[in-house]
Protein backbone atom coordinates (compact mmCIF):
# COMPACT_ATOMS: atom_id res chain seq x y z
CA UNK A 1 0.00 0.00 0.00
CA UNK A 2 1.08 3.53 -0.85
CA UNK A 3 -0.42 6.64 1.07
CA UNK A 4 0.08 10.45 0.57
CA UNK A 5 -0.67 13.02 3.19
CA UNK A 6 -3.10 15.59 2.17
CA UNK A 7 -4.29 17.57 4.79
CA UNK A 8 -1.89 18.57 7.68
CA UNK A 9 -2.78 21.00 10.53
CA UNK A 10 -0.56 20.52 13.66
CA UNK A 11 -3.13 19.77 16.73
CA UNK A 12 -6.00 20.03 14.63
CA UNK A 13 -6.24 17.57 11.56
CA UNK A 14 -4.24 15.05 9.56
CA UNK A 15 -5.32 13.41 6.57
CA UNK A 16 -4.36 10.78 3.67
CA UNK A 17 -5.02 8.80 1.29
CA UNK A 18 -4.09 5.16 0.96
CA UNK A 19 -3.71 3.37 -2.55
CA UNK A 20 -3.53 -0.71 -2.21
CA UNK A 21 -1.45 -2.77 -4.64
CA UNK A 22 -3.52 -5.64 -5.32
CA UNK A 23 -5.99 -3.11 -6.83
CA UNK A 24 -5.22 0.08 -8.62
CA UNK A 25 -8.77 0.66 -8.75
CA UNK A 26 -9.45 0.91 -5.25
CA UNK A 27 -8.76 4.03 -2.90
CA UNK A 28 -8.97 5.40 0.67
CA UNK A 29 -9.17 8.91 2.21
CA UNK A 30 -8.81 8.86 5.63
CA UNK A 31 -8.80 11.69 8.17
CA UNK A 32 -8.44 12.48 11.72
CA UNK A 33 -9.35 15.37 13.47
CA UNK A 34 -7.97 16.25 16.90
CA UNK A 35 -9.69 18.33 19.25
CA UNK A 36 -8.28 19.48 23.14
CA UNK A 37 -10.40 19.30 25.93
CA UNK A 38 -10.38 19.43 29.58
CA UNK A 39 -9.60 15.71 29.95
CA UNK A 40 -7.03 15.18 27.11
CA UNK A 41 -7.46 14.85 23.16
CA UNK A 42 -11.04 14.07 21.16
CA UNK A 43 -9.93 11.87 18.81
CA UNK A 44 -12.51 11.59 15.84
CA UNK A 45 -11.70 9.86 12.45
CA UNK A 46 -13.24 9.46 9.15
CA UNK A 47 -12.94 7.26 6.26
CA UNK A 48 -13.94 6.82 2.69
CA UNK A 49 -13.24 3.88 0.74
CA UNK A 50 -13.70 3.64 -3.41
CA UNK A 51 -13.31 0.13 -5.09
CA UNK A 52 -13.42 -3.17 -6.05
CA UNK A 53 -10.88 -4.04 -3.17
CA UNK A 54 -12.87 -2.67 -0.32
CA UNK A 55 -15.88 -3.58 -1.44
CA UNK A 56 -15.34 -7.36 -1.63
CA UNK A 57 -13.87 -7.03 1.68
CA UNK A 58 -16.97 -5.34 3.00
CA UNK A 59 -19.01 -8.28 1.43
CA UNK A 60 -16.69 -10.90 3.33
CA UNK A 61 -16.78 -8.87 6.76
CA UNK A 62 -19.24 -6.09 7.10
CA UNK A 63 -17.71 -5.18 10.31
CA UNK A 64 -14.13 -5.42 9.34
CA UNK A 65 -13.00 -1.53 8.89
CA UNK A 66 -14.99 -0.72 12.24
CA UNK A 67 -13.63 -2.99 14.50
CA UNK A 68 -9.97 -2.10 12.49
CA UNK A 69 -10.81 1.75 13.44
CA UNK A 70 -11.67 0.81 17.31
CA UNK A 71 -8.64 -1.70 17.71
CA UNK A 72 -6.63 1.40 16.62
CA UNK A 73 -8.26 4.06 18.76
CA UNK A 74 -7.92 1.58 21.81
CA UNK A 75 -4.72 1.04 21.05
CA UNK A 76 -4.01 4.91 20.94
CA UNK A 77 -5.64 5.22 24.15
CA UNK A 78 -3.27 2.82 25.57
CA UNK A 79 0.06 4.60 24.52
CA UNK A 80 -1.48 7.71 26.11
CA UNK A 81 -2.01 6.52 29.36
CA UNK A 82 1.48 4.69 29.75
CA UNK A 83 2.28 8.07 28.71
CA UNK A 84 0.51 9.74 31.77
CA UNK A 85 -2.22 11.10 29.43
CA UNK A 86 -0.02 12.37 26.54
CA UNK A 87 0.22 11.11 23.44
């Protein structure tokens, strides 16, 4: 896979997209925005997916790209607190 950054805002928002190699048809934009609060960082993230790639893989597992996104955000969540809160 191949990405590119796109959007970069220090603090604020990162964003890229991702090109797969077993299919040059297929494409993902994905963004996160980050947002300080009281308690630490709001993480939120967003994803678009174009293709043959993604959607066969949606067809196979439905729930596959969510549960990718929360094992990612948990795992996040994990460095931060090792990290007394800061990530």
């Amino acid at each position: 896979m191949s990405c590119r950054v796109e959007e970069f805002e220090p603090m604020k928002r990162l964003a890229w997209y991702a090109y797969p190699t077993a299919s040059a048809e297929s494409r993902a934009y994905h963004a996160w925005i980050f947002t300080p609060s009281a308690k630490g960082t709001y993480i939120w993230t967003e994803e678009t997916m174009q293709g043959p790639l993604w959607i066969e893989g949606a067809k196979k597992d439905p729930g596959v790209f969510w549960r990718t996104h929360e094992k990612l955000l948990s795992a996040i969540d994990l460095v931060a607190l090792e990290r007394g809160g800061v990530f």
